[in-house]
C-alpha atoms as a PDB file:
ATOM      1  CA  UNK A   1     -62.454 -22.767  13.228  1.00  0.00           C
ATOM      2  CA  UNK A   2     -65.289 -20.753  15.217  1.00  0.00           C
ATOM      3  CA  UNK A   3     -63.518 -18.793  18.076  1.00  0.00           C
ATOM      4  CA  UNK A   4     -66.179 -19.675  21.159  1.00  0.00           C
ATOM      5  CA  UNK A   5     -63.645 -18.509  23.628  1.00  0.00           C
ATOM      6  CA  UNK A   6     -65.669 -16.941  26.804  1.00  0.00           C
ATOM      7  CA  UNK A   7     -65.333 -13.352  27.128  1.00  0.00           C
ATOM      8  CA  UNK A   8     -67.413 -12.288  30.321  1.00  0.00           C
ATOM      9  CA  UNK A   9     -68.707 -14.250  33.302  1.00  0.00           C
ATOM     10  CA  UNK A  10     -72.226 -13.583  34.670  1.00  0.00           C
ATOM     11  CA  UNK A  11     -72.674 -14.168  38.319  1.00  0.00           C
ATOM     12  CA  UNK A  12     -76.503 -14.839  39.768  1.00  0.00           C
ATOM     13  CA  UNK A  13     -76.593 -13.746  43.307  1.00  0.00           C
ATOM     14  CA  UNK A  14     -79.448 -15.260  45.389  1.00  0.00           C
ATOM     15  CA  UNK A  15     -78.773 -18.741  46.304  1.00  0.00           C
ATOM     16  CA  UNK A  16     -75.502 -18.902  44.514  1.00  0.00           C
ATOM     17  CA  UNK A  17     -73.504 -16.260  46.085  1.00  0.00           C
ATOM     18  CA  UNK A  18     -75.382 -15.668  48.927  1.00  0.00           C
ATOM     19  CA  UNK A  19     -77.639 -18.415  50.828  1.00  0.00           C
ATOM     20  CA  UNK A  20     -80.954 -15.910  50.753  1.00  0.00           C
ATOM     21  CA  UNK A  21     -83.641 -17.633  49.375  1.00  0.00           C
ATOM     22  CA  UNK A  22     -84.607 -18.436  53.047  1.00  0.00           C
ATOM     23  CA  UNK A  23     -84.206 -15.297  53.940  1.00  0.00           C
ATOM     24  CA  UNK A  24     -86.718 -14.084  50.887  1.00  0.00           C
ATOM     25  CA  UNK A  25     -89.169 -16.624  51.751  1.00  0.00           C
ATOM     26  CA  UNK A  26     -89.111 -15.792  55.585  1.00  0.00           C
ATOM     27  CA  UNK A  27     -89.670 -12.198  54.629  1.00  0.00           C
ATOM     28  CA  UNK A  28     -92.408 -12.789  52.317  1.00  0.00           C
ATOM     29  CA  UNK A  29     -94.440 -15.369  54.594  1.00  0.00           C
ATOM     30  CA  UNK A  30     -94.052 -12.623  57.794  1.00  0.00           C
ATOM     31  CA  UNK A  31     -95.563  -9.787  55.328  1.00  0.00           C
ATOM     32  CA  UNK A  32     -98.547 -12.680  54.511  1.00  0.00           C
ATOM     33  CA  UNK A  33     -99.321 -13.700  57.674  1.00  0.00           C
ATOM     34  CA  UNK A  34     -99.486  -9.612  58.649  1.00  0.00           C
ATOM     35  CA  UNK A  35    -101.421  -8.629  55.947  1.00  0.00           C
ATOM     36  CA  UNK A  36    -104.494 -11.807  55.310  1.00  0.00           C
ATOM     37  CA  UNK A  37    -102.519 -13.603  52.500  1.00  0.00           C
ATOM     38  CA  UNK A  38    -102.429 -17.869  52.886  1.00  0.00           C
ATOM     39  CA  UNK A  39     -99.454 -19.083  51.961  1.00  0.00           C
ATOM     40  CA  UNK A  40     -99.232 -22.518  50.091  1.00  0.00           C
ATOM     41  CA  UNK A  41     -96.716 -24.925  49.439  1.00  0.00           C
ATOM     42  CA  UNK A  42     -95.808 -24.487  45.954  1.00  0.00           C
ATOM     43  CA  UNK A  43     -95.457 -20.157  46.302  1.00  0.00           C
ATOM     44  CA  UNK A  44     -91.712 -20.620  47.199  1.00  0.00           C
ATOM     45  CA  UNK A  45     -90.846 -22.732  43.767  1.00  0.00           C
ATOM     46  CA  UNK A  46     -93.587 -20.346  42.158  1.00  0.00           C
ATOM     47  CA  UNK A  47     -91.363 -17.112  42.937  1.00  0.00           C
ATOM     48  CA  UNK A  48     -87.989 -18.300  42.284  1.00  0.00           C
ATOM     49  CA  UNK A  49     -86.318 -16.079  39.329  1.00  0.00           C
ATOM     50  CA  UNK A  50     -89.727 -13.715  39.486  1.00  0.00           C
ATOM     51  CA  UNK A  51     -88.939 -10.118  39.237  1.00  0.00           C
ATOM     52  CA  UNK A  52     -90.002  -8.223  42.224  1.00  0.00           C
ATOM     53  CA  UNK A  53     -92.473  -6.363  39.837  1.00  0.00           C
ATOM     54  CA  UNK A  54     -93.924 -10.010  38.985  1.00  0.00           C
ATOM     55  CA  UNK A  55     -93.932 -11.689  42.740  1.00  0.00           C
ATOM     56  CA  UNK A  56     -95.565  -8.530  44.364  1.00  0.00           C
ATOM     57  CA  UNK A  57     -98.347  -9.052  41.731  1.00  0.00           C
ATOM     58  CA  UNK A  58     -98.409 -12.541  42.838  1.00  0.00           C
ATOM     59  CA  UNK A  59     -98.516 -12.126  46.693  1.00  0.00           C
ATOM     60  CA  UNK A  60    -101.258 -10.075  45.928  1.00  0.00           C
ATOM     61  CA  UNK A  61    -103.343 -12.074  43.404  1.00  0.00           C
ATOM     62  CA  UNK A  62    -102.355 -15.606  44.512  1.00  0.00           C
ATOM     63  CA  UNK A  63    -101.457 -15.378  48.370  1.00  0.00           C
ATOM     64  CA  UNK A  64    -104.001 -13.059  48.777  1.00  0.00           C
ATOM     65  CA  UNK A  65    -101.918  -9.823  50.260  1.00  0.00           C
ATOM     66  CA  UNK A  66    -103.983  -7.040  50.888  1.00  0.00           C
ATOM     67  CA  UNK A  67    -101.963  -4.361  49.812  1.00  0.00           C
ATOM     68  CA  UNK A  68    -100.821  -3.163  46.298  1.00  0.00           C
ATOM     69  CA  UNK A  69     -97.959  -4.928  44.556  1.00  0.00           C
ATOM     70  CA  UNK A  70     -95.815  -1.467  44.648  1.00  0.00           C
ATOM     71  CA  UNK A  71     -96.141  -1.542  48.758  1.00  0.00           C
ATOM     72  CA  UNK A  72     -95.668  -5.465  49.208  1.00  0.00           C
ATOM     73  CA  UNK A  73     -92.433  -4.990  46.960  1.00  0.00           C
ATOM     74  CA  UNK A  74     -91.163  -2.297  49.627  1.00  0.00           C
ATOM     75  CA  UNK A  75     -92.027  -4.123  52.621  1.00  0.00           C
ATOM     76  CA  UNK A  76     -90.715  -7.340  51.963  1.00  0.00           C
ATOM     77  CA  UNK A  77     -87.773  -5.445  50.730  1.00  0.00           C
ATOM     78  CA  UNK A  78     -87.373  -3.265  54.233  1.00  0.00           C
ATOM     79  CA  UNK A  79     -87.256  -6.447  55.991  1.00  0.00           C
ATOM     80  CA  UNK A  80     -84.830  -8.328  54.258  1.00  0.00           C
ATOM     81  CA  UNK A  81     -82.533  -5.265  54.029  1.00  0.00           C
ATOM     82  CA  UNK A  82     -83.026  -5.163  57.816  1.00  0.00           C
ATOM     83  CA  UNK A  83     -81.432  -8.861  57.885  1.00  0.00           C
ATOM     84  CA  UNK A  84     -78.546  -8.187  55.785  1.00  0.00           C
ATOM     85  CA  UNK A  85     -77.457  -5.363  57.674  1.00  0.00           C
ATOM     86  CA  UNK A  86     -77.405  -7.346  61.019  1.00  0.00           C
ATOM     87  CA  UNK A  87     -75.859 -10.360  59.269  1.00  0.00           C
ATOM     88  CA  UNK A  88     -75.040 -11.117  55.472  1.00  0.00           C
ATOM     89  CA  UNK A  89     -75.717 -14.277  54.836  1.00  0.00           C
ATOM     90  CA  UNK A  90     -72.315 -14.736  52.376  1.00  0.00           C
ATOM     91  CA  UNK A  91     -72.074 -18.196  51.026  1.00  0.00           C
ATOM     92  CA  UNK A  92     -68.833 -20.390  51.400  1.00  0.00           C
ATOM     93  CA  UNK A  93     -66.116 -19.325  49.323  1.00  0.00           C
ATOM     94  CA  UNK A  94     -68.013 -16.560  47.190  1.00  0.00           C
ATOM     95  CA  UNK A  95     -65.447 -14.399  47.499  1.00  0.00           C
ATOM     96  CA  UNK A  96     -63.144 -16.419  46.579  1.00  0.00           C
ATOM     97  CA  UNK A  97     -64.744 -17.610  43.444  1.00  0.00           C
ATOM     98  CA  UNK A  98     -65.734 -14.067  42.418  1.00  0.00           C
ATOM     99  CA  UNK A  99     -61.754 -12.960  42.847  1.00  0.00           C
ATOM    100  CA  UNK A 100     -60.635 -15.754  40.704  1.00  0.00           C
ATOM    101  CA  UNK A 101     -62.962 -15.205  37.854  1.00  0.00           C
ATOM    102  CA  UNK A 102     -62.616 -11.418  37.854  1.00  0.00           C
ATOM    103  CA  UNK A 103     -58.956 -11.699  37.301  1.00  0.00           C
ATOM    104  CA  UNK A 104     -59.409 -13.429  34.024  1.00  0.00           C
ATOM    105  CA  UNK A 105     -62.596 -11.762  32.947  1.00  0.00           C
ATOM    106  CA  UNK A 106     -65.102  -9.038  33.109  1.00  0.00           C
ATOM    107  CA  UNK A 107     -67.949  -9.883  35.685  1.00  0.00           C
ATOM    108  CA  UNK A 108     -71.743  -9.149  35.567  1.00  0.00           C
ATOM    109  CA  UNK A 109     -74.191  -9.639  37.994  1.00  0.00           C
ATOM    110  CA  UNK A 110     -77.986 -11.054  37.077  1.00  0.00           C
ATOM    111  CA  UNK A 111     -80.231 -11.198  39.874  1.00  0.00           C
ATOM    112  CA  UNK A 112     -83.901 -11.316  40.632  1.00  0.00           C
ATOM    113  CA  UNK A 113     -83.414  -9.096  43.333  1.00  0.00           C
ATOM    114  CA  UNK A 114     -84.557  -5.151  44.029  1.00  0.00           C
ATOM    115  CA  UNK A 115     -81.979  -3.016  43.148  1.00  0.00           C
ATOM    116  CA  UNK A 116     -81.504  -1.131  46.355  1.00  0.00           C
ATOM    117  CA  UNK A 117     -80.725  -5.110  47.297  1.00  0.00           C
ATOM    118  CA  UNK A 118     -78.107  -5.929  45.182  1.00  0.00           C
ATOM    119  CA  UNK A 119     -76.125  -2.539  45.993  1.00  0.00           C
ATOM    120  CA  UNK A 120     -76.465  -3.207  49.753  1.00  0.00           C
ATOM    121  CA  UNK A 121     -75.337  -6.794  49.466  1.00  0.00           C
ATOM    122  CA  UNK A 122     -71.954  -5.873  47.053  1.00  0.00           C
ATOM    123  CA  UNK A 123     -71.535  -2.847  49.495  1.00  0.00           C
ATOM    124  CA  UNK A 124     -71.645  -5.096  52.701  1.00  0.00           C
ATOM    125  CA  UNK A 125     -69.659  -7.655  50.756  1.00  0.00           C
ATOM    126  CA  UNK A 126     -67.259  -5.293  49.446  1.00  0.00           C
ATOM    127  CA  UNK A 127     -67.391  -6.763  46.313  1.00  0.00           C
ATOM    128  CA  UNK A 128     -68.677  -3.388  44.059  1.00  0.00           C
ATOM    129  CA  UNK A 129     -65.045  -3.581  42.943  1.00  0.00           C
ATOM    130  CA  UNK A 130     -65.421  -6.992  40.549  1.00  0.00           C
ATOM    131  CA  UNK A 131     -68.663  -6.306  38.759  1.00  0.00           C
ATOM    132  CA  UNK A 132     -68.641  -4.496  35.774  1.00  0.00           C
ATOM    133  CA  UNK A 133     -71.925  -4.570  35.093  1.00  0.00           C
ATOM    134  CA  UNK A 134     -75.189  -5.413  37.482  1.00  0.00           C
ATOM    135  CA  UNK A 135     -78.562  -5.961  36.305  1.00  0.00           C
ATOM    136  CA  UNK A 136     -82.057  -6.250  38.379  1.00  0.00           C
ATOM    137  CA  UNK A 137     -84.672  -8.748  36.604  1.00  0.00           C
ATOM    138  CA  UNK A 138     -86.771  -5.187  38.061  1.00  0.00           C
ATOM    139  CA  UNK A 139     -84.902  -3.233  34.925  1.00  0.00           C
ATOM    140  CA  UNK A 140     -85.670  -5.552  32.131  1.00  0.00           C
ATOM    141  CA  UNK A 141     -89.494  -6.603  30.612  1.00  0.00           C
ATOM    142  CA  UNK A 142     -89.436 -10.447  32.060  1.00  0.00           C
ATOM    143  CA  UNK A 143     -88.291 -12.137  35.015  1.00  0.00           C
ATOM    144  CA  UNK A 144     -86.246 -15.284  34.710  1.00  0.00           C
ATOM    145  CA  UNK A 145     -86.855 -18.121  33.479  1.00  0.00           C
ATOM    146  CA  UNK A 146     -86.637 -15.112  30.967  1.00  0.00           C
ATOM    147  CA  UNK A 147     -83.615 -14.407  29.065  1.00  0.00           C
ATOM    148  CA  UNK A 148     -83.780 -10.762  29.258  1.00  0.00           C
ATOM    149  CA  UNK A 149     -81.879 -10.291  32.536  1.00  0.00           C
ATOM    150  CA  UNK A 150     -78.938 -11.924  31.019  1.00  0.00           C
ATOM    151  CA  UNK A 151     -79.073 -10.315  27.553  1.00  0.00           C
ATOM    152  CA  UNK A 152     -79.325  -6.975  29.572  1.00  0.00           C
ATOM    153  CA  UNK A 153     -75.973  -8.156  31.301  1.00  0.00           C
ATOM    154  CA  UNK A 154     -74.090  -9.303  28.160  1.00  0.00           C
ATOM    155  CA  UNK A 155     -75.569  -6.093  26.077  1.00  0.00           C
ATOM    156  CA  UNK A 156     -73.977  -3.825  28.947  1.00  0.00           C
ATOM    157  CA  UNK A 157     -70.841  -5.933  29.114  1.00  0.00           C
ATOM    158  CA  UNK A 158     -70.465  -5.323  25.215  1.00  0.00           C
ATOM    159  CA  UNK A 159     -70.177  -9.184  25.095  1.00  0.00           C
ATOM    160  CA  UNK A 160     -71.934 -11.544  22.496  1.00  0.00           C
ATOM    161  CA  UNK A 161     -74.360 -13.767  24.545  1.00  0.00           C
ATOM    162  CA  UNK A 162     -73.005 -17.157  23.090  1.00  0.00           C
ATOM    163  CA  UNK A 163     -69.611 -15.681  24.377  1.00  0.00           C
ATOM    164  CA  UNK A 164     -70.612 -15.451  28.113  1.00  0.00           C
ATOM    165  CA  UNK A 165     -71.240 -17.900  30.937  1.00  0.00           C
ATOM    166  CA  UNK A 166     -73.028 -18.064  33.574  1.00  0.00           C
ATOM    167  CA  UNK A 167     -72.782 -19.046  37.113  1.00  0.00           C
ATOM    168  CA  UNK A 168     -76.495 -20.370  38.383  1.00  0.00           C
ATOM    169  CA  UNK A 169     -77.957 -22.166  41.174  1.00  0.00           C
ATOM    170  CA  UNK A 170     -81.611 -23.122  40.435  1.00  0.00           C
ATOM    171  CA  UNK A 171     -84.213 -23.988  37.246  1.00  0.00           C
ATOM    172  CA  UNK A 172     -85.762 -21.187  36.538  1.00  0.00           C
ATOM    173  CA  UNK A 173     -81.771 -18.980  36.161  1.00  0.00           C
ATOM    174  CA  UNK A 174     -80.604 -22.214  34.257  1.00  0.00           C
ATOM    175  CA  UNK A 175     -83.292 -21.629  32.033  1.00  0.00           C
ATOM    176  CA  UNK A 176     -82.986 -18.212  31.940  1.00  0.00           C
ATOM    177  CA  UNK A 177     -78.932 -18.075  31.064  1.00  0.00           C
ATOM    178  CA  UNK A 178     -80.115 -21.143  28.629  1.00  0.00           C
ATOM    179  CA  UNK A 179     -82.488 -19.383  26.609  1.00  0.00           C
ATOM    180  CA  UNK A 180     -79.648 -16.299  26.352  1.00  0.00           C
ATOM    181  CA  UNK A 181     -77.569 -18.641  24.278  1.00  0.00           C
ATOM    182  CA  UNK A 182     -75.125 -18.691  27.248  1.00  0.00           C
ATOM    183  CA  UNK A 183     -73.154 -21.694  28.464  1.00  0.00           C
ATOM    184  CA  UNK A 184     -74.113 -22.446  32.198  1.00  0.00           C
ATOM    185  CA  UNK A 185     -72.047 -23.441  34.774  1.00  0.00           C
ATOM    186  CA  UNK A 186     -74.520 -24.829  37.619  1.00  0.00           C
ATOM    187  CA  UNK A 187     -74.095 -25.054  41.193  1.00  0.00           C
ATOM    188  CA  UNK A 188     -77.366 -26.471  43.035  1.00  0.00           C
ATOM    189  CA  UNK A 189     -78.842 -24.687  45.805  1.00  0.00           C
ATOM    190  CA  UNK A 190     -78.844 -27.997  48.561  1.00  0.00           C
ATOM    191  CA  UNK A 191     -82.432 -26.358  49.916  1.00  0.00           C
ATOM    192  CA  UNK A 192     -84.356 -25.301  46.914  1.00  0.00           C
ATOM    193  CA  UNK A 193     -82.285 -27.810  44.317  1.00  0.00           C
ATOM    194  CA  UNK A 194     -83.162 -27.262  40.739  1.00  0.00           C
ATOM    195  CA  UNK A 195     -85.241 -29.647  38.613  1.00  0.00           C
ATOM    196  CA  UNK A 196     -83.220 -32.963  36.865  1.00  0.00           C
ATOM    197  CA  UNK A 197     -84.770 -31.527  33.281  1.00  0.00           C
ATOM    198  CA  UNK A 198     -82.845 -27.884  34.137  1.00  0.00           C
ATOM    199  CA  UNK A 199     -79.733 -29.514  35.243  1.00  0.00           C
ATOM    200  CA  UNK A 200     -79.279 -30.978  31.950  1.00  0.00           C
ATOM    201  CA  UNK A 201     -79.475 -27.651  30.278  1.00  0.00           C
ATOM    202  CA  UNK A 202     -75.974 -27.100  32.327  1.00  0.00           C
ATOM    203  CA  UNK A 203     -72.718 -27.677  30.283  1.00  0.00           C
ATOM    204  CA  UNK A 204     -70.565 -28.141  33.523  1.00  0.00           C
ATOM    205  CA  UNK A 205     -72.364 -29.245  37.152  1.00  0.00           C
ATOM    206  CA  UNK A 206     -70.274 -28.425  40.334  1.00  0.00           C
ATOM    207  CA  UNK A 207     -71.136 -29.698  43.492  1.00  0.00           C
ATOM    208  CA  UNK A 208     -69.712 -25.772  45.136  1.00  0.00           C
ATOM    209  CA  UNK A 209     -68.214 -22.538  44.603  1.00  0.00           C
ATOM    210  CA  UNK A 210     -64.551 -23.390  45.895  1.00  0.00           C
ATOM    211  CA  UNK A 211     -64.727 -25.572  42.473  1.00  0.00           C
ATOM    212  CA  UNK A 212     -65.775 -22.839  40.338  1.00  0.00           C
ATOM    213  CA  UNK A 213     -62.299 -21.886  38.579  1.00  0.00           C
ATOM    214  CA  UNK A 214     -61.111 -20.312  35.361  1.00  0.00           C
ATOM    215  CA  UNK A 215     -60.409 -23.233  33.785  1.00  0.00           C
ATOM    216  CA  UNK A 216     -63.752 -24.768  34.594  1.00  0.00           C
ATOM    217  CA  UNK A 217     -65.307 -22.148  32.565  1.00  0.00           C
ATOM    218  CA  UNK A 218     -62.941 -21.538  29.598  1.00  0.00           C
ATOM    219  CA  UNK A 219     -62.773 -25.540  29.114  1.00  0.00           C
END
């Protein structure tokens, strides 16, 4: 018989782990009222999963940003570092859920977010400790719904991709982890929820973290 035992978990971070996405949107609507974009109601959805190299260019090309992609990148970054520092915006039982999983496995991280982000929220967290591995959708060619940020993770983890699961929140890292060859575990975001066609990508649907638990993922 095949042995399809998991043998790494791979966390997302915005939206799952940490209610953000709000945050991200807040920061990138400030920069576009500042700077002549015209923000319209589909550029949230449209940016979900992009990689910061990809949503810069599209703040500048499709909001209508006057400034380079390089400088919007660092400016919406500045401001949603400034948040995090005066308040993280941890979700319910993250901690928890990480700490359980990393006791049975080794953890990555794959996020959409800037690098200098995801080492200021697992140092505010204090949660460096339980990822292995940690890879920005900023180090790899595409963006999710992309499966490179989660090959990246597995290839760094040493870990076949059919072997790993991941933990996601919304359609375009469903897709992403999906088109890996990984088996997804999703929790939906309640304010940007993903699409019914993603969900069903999902092997496993939990309604929140505090129900994310070894044997969830290993059955």
């Amino acid at each position: 018989m095949e042995d399809s035992r998991i043998r790494a978990v791979i966390f997302d971070l915005d939206g799952l782990l940490l209610d953000s996405e709000e945050v991200w949107d807040a920061a990138r609507r400030r920069l576009a009222e500042e700077h002549g974009g015209r923000w319209h109601a589909e550029a949230t959805r449209d940016m979900m999963g992009m990689s910061s190299h990809e949503w810069s260019r599209y703040m500048n090309e499709n909001i209508g940003v006057d400034m380079e992609p390089e400088e919007i990148s660092a400016a919406v970054v500045e401001k949603v570092e400034e948040i995090y520092r005066e308040r993280l915006p941890l979700l319910p039982g993250a901690r928890e859920a990480v700490e359980r999983l990393a006791a049975r496995w080794p953890l990555g991280l794959a996020s959409s977010s800037n690098r200098p982000v995801i080492d200021l929220v697992l140092e505010l967290a204090d949660l460096e400790s339980f990822f292995k591995v940690t890879v920005s959708s900023e180090e790899v060619a595409r963006g999710k719904p992309a499966p490179d940020v989660y090959l990246e993770a597995a290839r760094r983890l040493g870990a076949e991709p059919e072997r790993c699961a991941a933990v996601e929140d919304s359609t375009n890292g469903i897709l992403s982890a999906r088109a890996a060859g990984m088996r997804v575990i999703a929790i939906p975001n309640p304010a940007f929820p993903p699409d019914e066609d993603a969900l069903r990508e999902a092997s496993v649907v939990l309604a929140s973290l505090q129900e994310l638990r070894p044997e969830v993922v290993a059955s």
